[in-house]
N, C-alpha and C. Protein backbone atom coordinates (compact mmCIF):
# COMPACT_ATOMS: atom_id res chain seq x y z
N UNK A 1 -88.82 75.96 4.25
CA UNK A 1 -88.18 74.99 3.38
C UNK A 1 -87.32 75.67 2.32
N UNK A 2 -87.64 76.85 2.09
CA UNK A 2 -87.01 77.58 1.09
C UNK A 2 -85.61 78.09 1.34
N UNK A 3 -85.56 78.73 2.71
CA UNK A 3 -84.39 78.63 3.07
C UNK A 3 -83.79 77.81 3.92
N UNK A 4 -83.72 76.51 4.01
CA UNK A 4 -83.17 75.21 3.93
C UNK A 4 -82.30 75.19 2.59
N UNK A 5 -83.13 74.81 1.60
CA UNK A 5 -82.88 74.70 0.28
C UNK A 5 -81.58 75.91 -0.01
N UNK A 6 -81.66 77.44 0.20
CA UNK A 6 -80.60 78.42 -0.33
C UNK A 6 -79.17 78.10 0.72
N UNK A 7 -79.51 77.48 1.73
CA UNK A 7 -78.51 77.47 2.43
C UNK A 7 -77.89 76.46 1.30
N UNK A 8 -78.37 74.80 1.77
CA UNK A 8 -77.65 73.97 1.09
C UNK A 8 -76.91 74.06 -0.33
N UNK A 9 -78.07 75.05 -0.90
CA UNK A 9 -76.69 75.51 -2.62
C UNK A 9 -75.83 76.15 -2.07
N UNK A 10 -76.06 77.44 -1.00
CA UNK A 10 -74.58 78.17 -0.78
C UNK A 10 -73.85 77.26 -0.14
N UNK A 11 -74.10 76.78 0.79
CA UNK A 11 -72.73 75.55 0.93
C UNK A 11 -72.38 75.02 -0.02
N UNK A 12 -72.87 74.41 -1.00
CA UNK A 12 -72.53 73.38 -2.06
C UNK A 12 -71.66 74.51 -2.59
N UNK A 13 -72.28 76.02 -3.18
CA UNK A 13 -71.43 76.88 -3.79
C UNK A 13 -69.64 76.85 -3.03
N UNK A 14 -70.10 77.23 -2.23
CA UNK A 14 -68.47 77.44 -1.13
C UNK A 14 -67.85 75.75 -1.34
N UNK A 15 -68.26 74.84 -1.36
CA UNK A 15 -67.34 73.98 -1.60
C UNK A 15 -67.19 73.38 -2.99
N UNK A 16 -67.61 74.10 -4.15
CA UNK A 16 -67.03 73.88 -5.34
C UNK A 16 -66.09 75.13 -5.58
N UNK A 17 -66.43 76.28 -5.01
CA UNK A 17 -65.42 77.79 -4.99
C UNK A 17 -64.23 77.19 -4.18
N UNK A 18 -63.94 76.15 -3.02
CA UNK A 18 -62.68 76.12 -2.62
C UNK A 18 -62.10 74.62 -3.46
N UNK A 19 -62.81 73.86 -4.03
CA UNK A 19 -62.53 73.38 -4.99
C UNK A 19 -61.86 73.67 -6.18
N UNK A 20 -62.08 74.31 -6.73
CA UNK A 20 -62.17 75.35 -7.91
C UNK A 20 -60.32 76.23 -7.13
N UNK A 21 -60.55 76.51 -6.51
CA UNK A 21 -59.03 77.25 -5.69
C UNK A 21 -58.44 75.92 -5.28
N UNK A 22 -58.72 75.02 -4.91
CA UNK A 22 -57.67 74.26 -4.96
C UNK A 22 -56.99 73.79 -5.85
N UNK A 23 -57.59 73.78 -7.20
CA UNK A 23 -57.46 72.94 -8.14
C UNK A 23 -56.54 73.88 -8.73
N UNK A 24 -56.31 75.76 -8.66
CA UNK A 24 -55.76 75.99 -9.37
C UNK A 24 -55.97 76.82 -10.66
N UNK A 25 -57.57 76.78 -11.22
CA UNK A 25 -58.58 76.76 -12.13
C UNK A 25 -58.05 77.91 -12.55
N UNK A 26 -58.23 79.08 -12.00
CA UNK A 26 -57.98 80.09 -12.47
C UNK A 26 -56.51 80.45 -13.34
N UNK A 27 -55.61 79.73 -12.63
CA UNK A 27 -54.11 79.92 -13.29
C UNK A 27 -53.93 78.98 -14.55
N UNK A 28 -54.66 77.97 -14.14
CA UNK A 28 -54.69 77.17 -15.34
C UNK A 28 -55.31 77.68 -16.74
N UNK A 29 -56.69 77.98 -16.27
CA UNK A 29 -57.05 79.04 -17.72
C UNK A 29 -56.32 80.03 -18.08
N UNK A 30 -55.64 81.02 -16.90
CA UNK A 30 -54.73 82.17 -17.58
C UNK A 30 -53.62 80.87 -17.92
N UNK A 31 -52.75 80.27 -18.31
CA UNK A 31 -51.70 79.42 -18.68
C UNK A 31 -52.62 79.07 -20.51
N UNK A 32 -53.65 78.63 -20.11
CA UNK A 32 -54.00 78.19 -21.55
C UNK A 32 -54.75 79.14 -22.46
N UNK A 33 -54.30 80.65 -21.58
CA UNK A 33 -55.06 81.61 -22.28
C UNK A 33 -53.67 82.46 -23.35
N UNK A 34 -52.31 82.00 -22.55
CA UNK A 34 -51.36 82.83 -22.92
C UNK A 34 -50.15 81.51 -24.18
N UNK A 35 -50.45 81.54 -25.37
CA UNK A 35 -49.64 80.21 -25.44
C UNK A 35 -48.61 80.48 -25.83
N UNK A 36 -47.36 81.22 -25.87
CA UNK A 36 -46.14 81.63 -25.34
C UNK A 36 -45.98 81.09 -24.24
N UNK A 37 -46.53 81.50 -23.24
CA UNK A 37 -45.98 80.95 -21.64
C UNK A 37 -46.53 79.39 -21.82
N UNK A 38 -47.37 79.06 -22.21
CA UNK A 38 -47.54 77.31 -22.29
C UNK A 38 -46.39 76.62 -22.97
N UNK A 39 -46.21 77.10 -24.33
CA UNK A 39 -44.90 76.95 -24.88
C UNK A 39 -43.52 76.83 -24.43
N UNK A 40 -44.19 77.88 -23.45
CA UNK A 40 -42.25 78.20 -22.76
C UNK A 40 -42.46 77.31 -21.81
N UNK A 41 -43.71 76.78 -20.90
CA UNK A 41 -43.52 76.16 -19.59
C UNK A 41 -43.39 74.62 -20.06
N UNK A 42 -44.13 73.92 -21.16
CA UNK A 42 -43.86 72.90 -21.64
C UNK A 42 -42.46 72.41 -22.33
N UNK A 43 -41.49 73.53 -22.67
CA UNK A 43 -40.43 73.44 -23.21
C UNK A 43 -38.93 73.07 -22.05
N UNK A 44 -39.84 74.09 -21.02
CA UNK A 44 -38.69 73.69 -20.00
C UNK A 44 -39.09 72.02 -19.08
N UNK A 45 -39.86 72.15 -19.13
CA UNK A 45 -40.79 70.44 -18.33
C UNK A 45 -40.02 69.81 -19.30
N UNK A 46 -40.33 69.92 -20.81
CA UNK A 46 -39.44 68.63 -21.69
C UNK A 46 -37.75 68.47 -22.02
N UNK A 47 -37.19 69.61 -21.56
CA UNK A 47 -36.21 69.51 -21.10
C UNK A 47 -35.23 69.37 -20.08
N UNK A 48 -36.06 69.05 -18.92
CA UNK A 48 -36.02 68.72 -17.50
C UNK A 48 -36.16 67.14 -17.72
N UNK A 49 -37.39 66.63 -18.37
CA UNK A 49 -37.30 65.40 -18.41
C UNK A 49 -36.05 64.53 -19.24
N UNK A 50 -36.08 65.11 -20.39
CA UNK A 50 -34.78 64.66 -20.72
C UNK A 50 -33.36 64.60 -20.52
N UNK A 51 -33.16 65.86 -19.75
CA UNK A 51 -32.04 65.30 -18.63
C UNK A 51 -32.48 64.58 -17.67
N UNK A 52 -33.18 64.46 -16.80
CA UNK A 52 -33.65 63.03 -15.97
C UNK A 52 -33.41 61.68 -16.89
N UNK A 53 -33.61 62.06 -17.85
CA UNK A 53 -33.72 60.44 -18.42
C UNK A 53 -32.16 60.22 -18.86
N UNK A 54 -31.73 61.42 -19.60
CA UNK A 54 -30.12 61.00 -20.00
C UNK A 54 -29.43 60.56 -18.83
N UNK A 55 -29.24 61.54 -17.76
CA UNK A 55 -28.56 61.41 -16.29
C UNK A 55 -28.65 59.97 -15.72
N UNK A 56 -30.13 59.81 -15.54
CA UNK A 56 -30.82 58.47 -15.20
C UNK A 56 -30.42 57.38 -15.80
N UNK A 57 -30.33 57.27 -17.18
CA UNK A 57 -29.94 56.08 -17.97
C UNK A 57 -28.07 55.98 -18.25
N UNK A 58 -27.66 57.64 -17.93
CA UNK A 58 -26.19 56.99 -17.47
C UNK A 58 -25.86 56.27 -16.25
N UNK A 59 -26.50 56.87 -14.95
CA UNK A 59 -26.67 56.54 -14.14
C UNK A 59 -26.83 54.78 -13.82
N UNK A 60 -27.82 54.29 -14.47
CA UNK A 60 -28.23 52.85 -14.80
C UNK A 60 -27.09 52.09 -15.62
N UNK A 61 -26.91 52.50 -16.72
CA UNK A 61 -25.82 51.95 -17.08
C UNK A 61 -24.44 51.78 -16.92
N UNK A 62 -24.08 52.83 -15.67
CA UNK A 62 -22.76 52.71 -15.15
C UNK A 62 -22.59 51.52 -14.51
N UNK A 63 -23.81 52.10 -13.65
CA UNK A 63 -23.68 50.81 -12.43
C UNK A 63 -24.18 48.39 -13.17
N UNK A 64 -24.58 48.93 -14.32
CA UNK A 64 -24.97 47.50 -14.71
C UNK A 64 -23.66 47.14 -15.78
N UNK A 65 -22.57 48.03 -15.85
CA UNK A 65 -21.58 47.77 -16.46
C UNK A 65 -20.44 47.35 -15.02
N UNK A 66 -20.60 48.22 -14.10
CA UNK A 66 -19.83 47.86 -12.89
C UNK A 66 -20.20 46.14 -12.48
N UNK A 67 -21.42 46.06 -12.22
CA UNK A 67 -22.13 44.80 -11.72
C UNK A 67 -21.78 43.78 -12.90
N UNK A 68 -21.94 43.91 -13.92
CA UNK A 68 -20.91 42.85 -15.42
C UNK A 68 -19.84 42.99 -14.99
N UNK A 69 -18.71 43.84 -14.73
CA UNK A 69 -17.74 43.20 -14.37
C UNK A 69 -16.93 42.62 -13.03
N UNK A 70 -17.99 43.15 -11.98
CA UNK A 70 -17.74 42.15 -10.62
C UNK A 70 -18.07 40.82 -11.19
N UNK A 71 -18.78 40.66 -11.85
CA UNK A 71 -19.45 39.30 -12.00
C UNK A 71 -18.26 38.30 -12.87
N UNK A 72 -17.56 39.14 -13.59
CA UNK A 72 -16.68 38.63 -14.48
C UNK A 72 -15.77 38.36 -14.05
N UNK A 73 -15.09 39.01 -13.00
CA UNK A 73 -14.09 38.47 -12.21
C UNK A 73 -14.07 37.82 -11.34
N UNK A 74 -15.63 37.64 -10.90
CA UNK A 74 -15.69 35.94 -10.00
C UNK A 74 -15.09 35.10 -10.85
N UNK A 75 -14.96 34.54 -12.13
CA UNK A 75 -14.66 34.22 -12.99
C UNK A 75 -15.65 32.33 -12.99
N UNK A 76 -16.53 32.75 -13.49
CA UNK A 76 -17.92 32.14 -13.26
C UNK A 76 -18.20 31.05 -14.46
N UNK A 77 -18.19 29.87 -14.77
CA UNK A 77 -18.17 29.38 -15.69
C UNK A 77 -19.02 29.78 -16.76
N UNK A 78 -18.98 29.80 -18.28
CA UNK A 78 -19.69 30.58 -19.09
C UNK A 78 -19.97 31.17 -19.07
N UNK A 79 -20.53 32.10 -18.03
CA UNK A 79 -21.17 33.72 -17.76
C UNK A 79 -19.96 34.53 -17.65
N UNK A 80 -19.15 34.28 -16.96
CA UNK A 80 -18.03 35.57 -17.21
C UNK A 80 -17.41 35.15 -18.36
N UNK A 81 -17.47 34.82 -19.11
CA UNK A 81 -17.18 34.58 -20.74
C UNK A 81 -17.53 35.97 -21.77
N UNK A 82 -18.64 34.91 -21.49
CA UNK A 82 -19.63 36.14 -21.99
C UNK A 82 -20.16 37.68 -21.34
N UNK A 83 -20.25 37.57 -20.29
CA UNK A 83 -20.23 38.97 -19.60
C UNK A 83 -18.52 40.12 -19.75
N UNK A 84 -17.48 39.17 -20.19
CA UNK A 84 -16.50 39.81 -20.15
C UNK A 84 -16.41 40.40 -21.62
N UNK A 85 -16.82 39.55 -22.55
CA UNK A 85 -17.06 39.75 -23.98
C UNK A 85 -17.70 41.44 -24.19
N UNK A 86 -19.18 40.90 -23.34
CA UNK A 86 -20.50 42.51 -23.28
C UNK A 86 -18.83 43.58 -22.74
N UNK A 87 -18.49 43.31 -21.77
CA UNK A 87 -17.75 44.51 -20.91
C UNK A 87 -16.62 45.06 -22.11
N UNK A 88 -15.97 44.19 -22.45
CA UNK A 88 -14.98 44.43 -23.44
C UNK A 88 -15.66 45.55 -24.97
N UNK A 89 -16.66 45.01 -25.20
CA UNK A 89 -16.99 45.43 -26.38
C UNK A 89 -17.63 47.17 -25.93
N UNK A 90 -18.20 47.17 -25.13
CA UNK A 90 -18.63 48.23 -24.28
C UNK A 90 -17.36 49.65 -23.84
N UNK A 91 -16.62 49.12 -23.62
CA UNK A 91 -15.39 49.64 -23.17
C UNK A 91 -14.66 50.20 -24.57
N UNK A 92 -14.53 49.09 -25.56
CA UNK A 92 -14.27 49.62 -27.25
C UNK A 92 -15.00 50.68 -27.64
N UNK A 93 -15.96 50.47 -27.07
CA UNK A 93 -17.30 51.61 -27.90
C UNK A 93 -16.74 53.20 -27.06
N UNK A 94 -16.84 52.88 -25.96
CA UNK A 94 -16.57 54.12 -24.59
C UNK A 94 -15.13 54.45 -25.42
N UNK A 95 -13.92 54.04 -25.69
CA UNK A 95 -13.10 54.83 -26.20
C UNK A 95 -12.90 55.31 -27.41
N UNK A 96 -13.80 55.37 -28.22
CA UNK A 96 -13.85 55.75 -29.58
C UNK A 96 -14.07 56.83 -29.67
């Protein structure tokens, strides 16, 4: 029964050790052991995201300024009024 029992921890061992390697564990503690390189790796992640988001939100707003003015030149009762108004004022702002 006893060695029943040592087997089943060394298995259990070997599958928290490839656990533990999958996860990474080791690089992760050296990362939060060095905080320069955390610094530096978090600095470039937050500046990655924020071009995603600038790019992204020009991106979005090109196309929902394009889509305002297809819409405006259906010439649509009250909505292209006012959608031509948004486009116009938008366009003032863009050449300033």
């Amino acid at each position: 029964m006893g060695n029943d029992l040592r087997q089943a921890v060394e298995e259990r061992l070997r599958t928290l050790i490839y656990q533990f390697e999958r996860m990474k564990l080791a690089e992760y503690v050296a990362l939060m052991n060095n905080p320069w390189r955390l610094f530096w790796v978090n600095f470039l992640a937050g500046m990655g995201r924020g071009l995603g988001f600038a790019f992204g939100g020009s991106l979005l707003a090109a196309a929902l300024l394009y889509l305002l003015s297809q819409i405006a030149i259906l010439n649509l009762p009250l909505i292209s009024d006012v959608i031509a108004e948004i486009v116009r004022l938008v366009r003032i702002e863009l050449d300033r």
